[in-house]
PDB file of N, CA and C in Angstrom:
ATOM      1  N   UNK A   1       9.277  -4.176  14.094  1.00  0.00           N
ATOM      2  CA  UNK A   1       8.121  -5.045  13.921  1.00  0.00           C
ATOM      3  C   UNK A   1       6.913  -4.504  14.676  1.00  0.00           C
ATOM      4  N   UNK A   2       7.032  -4.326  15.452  1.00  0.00           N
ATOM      5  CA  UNK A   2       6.053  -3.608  16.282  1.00  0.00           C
ATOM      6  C   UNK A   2       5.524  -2.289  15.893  1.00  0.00           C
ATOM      7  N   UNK A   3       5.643  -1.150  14.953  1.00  0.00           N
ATOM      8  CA  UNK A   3       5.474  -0.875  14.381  1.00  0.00           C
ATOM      9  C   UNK A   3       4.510  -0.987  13.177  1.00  0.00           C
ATOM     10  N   UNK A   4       5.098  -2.178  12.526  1.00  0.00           N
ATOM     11  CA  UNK A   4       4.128  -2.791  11.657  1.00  0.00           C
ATOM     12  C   UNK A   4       2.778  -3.259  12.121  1.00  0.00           C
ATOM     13  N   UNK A   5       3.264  -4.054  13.205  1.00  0.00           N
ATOM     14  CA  UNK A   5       2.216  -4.601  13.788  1.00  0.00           C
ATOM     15  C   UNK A   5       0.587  -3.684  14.425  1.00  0.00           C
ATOM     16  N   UNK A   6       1.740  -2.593  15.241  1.00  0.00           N
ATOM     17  CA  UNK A   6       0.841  -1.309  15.082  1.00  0.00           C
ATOM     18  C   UNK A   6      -0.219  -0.426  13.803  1.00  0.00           C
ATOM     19  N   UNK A   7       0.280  -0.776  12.677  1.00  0.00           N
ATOM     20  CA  UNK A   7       0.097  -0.449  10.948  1.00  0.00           C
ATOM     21  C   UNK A   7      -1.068  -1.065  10.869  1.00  0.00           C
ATOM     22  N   UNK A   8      -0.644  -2.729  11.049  1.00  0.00           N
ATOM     23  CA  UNK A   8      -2.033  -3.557  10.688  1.00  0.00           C
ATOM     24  C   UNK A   8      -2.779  -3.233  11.917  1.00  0.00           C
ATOM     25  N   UNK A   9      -2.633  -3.189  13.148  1.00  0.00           N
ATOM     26  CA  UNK A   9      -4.017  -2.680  13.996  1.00  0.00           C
ATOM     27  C   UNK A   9      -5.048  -1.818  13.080  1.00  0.00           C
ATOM     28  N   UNK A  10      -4.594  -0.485  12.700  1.00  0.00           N
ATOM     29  CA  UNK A  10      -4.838   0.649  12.187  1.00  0.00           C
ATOM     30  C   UNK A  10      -5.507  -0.253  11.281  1.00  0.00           C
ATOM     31  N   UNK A  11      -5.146  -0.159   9.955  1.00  0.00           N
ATOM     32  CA  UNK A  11      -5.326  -1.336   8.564  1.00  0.00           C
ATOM     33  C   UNK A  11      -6.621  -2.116   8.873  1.00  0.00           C
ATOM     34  N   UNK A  12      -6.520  -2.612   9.422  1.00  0.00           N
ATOM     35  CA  UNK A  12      -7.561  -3.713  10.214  1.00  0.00           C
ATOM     36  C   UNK A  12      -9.252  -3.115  10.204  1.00  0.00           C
ATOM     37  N   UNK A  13      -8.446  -2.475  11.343  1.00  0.00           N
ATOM     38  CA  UNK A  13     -10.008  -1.608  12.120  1.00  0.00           C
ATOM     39  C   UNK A  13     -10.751  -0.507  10.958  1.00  0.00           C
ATOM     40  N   UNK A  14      -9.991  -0.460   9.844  1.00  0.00           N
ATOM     41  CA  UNK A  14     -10.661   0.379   8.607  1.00  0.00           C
ATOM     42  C   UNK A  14     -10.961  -0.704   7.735  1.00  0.00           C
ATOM     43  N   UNK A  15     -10.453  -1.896   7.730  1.00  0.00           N
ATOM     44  CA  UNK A  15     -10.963  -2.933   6.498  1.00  0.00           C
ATOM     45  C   UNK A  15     -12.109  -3.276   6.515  1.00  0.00           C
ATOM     46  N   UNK A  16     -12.785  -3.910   5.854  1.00  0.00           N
ATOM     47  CA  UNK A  16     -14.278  -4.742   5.299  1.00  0.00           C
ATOM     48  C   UNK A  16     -13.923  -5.690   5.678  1.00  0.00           C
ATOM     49  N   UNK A  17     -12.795  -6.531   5.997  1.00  0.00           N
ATOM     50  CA  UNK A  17     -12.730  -7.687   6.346  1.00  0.00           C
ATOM     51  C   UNK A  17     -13.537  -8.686   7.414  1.00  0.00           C
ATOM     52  N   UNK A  18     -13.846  -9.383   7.178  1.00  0.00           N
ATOM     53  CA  UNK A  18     -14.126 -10.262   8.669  1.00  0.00           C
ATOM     54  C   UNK A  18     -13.368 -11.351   8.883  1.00  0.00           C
ATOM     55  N   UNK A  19     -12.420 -11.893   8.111  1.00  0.00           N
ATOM     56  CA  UNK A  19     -11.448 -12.968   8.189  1.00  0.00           C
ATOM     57  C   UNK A  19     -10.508 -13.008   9.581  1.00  0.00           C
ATOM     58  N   UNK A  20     -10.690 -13.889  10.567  1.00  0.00           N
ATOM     59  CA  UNK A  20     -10.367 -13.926  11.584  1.00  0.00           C
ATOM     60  C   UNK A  20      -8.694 -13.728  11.531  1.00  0.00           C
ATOM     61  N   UNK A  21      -8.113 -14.123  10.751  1.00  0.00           N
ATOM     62  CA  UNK A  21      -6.794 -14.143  10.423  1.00  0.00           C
ATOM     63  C   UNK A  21      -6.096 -12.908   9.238  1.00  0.00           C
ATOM     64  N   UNK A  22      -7.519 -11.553   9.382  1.00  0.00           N
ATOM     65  CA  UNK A  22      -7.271 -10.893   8.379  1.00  0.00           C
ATOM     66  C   UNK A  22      -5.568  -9.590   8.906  1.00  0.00           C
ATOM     67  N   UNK A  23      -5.490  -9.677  10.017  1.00  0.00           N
ATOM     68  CA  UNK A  23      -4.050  -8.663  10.570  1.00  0.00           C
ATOM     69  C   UNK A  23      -2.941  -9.667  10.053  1.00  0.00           C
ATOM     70  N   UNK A  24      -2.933 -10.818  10.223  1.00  0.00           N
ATOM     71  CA  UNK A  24      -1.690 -11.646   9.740  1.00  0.00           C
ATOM     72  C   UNK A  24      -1.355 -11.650   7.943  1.00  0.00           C
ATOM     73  N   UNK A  25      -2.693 -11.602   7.603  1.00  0.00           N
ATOM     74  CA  UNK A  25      -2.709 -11.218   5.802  1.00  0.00           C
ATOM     75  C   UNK A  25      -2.230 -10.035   5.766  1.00  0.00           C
ATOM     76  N   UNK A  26      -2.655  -9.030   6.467  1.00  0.00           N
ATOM     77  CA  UNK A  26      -1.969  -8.153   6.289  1.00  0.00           C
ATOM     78  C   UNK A  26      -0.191  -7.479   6.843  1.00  0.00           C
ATOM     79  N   UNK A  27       0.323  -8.160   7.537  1.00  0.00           N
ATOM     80  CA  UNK A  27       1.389  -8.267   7.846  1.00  0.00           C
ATOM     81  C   UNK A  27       2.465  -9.531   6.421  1.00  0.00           C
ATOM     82  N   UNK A  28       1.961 -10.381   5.997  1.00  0.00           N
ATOM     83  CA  UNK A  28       2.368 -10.894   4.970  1.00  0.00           C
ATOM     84  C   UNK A  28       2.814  -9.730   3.966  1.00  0.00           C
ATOM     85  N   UNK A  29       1.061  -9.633   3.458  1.00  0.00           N
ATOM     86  CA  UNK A  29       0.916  -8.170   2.482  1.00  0.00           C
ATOM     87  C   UNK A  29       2.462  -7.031   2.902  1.00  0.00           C
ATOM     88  N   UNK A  30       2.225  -6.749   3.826  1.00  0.00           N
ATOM     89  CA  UNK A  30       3.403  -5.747   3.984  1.00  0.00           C
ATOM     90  C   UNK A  30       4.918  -5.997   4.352  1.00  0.00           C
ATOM     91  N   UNK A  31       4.782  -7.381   4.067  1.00  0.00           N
ATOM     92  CA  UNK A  31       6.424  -8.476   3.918  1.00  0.00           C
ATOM     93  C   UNK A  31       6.549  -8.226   2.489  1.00  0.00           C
ATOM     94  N   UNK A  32       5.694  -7.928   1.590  1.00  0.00           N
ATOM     95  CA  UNK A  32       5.533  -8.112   0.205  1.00  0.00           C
ATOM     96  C   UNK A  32       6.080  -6.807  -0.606  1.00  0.00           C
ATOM     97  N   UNK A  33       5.124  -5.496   0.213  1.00  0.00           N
ATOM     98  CA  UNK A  33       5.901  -4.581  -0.484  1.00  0.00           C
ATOM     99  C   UNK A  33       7.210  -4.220   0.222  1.00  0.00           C
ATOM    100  N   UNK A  34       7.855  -4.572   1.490  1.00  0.00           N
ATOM    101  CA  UNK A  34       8.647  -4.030   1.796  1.00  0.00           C
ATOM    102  C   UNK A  34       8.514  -3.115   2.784  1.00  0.00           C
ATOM    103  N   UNK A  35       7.359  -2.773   3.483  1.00  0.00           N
ATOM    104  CA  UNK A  35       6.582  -1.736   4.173  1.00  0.00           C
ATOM    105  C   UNK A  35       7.671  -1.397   5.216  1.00  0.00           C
ATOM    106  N   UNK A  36       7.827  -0.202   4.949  1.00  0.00           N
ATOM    107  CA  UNK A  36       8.924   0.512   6.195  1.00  0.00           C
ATOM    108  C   UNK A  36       8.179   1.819   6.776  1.00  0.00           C
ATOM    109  N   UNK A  37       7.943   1.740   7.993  1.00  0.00           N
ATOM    110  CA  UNK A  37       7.529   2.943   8.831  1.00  0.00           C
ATOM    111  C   UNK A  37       8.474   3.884   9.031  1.00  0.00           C
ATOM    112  N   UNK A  38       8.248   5.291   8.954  1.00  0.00           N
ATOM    113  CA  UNK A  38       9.286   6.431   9.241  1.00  0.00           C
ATOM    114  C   UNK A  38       8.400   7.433   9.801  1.00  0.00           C
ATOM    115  N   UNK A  39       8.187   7.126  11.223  1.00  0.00           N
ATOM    116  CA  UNK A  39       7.634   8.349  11.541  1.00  0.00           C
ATOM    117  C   UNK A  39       5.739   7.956  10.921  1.00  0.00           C
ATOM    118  N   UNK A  40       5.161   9.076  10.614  1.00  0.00           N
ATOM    119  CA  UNK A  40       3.969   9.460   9.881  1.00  0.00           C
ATOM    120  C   UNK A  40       4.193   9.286   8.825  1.00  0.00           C
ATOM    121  N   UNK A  41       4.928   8.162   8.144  1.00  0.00           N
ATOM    122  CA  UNK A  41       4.647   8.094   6.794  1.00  0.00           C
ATOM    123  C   UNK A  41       5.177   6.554   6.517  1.00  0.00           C
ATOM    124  N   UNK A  42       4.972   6.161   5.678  1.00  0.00           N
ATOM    125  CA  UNK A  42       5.138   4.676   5.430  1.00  0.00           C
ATOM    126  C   UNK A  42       5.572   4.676   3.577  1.00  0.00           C
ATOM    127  N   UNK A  43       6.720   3.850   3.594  1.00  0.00           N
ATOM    128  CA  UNK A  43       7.120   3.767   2.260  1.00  0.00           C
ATOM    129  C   UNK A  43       7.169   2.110   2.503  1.00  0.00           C
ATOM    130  N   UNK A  44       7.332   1.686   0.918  1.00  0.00           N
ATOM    131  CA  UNK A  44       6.506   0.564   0.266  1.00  0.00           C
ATOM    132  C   UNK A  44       7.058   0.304  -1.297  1.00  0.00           C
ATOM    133  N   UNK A  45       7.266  -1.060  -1.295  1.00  0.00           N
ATOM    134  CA  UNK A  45       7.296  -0.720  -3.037  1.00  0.00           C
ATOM    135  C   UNK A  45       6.107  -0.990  -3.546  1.00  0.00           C
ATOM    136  N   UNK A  46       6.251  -0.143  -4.963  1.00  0.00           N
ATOM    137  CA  UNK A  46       5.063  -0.032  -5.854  1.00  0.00           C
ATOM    138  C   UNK A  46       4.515  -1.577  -6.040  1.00  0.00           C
ATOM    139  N   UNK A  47       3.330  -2.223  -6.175  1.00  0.00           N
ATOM    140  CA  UNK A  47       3.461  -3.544  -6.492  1.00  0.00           C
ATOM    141  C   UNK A  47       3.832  -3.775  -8.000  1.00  0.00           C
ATOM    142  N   UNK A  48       3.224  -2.619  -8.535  1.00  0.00           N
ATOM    143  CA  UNK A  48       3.274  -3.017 -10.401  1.00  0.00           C
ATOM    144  C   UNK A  48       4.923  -3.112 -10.684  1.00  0.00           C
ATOM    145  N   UNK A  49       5.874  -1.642 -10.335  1.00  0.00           N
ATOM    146  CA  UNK A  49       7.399  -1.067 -10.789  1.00  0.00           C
ATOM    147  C   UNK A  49       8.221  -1.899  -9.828  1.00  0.00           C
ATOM    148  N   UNK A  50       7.690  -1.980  -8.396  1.00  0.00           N
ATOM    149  CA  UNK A  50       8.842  -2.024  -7.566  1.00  0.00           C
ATOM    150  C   UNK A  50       9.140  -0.947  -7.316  1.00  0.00           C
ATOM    151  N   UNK A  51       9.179   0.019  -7.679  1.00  0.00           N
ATOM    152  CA  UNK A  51       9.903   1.756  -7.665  1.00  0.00           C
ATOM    153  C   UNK A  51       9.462   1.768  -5.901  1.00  0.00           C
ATOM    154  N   UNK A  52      10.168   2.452  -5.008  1.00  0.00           N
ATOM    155  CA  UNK A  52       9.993   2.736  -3.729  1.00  0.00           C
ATOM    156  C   UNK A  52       9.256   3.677  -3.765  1.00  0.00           C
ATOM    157  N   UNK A  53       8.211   4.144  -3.503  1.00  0.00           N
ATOM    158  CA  UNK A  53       7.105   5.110  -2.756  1.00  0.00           C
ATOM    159  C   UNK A  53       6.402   5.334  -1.497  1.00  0.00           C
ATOM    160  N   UNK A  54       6.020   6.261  -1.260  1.00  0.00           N
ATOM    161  CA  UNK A  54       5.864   6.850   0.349  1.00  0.00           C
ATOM    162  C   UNK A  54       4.408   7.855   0.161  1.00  0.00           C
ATOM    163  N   UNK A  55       3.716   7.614   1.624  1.00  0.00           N
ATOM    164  CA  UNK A  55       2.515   7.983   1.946  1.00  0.00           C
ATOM    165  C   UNK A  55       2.383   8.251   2.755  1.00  0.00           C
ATOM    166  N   UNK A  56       1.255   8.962   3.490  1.00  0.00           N
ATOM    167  CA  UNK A  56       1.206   9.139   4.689  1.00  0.00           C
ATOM    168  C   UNK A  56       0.785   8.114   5.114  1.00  0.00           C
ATOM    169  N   UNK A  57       0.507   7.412   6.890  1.00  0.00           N
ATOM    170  CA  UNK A  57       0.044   6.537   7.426  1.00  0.00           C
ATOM    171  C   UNK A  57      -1.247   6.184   7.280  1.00  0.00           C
ATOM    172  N   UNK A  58      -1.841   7.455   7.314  1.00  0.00           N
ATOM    173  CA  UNK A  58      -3.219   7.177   7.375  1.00  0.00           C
ATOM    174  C   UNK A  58      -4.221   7.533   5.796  1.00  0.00           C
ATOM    175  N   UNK A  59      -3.206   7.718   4.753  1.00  0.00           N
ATOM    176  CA  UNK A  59      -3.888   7.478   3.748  1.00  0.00           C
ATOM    177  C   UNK A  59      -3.555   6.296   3.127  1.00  0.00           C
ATOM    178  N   UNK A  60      -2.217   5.179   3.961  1.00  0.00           N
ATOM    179  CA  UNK A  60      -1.795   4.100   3.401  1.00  0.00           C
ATOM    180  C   UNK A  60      -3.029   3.060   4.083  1.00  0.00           C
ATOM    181  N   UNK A  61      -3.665   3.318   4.932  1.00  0.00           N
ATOM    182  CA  UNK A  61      -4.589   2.665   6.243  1.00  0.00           C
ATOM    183  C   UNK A  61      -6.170   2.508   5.000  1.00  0.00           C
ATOM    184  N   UNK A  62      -5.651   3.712   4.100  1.00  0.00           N
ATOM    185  CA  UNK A  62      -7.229   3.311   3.576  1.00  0.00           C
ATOM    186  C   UNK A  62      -7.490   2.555   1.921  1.00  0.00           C
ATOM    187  N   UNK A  63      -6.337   1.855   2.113  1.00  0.00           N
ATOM    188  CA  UNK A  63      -6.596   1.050   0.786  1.00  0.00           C
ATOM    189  C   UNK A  63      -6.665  -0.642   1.440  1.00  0.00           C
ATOM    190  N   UNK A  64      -7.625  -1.025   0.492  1.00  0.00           N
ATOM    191  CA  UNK A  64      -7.700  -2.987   0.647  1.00  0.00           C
ATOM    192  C   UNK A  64      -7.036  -3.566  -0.234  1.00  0.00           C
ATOM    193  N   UNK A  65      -6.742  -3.260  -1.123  1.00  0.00           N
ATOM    194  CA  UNK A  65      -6.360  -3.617  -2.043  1.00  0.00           C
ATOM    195  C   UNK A  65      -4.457  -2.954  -2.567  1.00  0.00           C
ATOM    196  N   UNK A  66      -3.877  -4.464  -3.088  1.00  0.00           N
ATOM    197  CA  UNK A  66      -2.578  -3.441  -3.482  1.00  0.00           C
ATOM    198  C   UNK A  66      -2.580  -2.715  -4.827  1.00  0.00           C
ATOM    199  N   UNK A  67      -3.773  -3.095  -5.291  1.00  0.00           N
ATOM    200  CA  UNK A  67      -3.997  -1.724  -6.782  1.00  0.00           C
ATOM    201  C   UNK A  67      -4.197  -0.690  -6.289  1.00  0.00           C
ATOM    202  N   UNK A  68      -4.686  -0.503  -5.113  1.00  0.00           N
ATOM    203  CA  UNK A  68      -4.393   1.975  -5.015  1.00  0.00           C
ATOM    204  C   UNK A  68      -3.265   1.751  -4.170  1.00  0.00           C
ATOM    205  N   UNK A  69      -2.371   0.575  -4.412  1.00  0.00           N
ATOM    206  CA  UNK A  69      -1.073   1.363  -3.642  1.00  0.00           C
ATOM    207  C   UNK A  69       0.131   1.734  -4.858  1.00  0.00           C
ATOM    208  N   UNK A  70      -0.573   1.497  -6.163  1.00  0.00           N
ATOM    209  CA  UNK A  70       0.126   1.462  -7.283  1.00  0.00           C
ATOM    210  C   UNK A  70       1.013   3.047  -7.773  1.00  0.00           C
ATOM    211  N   UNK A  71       2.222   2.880  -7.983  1.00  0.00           N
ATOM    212  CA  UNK A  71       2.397   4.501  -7.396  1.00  0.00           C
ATOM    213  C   UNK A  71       2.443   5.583  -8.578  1.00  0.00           C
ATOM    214  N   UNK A  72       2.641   6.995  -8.624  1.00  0.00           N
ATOM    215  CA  UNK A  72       1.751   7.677  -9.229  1.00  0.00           C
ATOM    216  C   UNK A  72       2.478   7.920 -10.951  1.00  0.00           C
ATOM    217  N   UNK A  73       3.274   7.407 -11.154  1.00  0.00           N
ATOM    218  CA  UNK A  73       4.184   6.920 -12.235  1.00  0.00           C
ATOM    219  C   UNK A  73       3.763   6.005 -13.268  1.00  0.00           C
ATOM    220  N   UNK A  74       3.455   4.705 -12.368  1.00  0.00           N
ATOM    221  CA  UNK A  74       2.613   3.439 -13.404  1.00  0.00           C
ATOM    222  C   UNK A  74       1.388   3.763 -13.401  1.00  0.00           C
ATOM    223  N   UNK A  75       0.414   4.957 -12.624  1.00  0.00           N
ATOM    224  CA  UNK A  75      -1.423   5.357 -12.631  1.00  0.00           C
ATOM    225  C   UNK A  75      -0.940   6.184 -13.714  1.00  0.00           C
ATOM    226  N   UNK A  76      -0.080   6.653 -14.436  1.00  0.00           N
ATOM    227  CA  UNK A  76       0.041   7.713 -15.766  1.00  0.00           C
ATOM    228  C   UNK A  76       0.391   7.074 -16.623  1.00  0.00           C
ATOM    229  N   UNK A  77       0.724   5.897 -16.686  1.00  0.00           N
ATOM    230  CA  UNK A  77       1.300   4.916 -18.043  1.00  0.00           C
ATOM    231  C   UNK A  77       0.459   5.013 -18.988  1.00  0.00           C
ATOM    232  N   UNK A  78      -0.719   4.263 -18.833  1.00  0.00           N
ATOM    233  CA  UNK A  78      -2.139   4.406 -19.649  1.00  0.00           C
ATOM    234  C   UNK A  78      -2.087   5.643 -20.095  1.00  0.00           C
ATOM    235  N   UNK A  79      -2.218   6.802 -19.331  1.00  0.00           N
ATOM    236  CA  UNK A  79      -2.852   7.841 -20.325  1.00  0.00           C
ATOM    237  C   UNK A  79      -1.842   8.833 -20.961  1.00  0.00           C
ATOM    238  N   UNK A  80      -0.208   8.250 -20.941  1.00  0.00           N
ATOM    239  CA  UNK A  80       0.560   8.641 -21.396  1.00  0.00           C
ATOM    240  C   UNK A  80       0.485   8.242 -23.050  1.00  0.00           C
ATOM    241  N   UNK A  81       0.641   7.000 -22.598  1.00  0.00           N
ATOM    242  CA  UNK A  81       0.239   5.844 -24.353  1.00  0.00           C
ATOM    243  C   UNK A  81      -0.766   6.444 -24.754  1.00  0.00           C
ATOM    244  N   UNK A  82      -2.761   6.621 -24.108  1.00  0.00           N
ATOM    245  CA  UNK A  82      -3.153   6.965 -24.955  1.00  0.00           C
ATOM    246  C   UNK A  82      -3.023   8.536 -25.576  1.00  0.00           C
ATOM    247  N   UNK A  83      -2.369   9.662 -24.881  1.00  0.00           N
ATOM    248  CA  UNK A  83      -2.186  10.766 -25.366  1.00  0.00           C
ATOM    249  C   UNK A  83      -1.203  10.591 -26.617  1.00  0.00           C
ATOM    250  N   UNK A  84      -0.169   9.782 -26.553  1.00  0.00           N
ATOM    251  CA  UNK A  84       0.334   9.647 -27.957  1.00  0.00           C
ATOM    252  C   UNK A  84      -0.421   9.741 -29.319  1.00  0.00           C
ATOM    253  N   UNK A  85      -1.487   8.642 -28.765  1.00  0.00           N
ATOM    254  CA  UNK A  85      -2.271   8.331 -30.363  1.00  0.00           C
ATOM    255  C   UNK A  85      -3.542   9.358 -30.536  1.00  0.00           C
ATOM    256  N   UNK A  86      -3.218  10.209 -29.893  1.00  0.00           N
ATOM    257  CA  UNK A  86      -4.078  11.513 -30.138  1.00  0.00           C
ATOM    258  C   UNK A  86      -3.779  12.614 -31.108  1.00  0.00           C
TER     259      UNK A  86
END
């Protein structure tokens, strides 16, 4: 936990947020995907698949949103379908 908790420090101090209660949203948030620390890297499930995926710490630190944590499997769906009808 502490760990995590360490995550959202990080998380935090890069967000836009001003929500006084915005580290606890984000500790929820990362009850959600599953967020497991290993070292310098942090794995997570995808929000769209579920599929388990992994990042580094500090490129997981720079998303607000759980759409760029979407992993790189379901970001090719779309242009898989539309290359078909090409």
């Amino acid at each position: 936990m502490r760990d995590l908790e360490h995550l959202a420090e990080k998380h935090f101090e890069l967000c836009h947020s001003e929500l006084p209660n915005h580290r606890a949203i984000l500790l929820i948030w990362y009850a959600d995907l599953g967020v497991s620390i290993n070292g310098a890297v942090v794995n997570y499930h995808c929000p769209k698949c579920g599929r388990v995926t992994s990042t580094k710490t500090d490129e997981f630190v720079q998303h607000e949103t759980r759409g760029g944590l979407i992993c790189d499997r379901c970001r090719r769906e779309p242009e898989e379908r539309a290359s078909a009808f090409d």
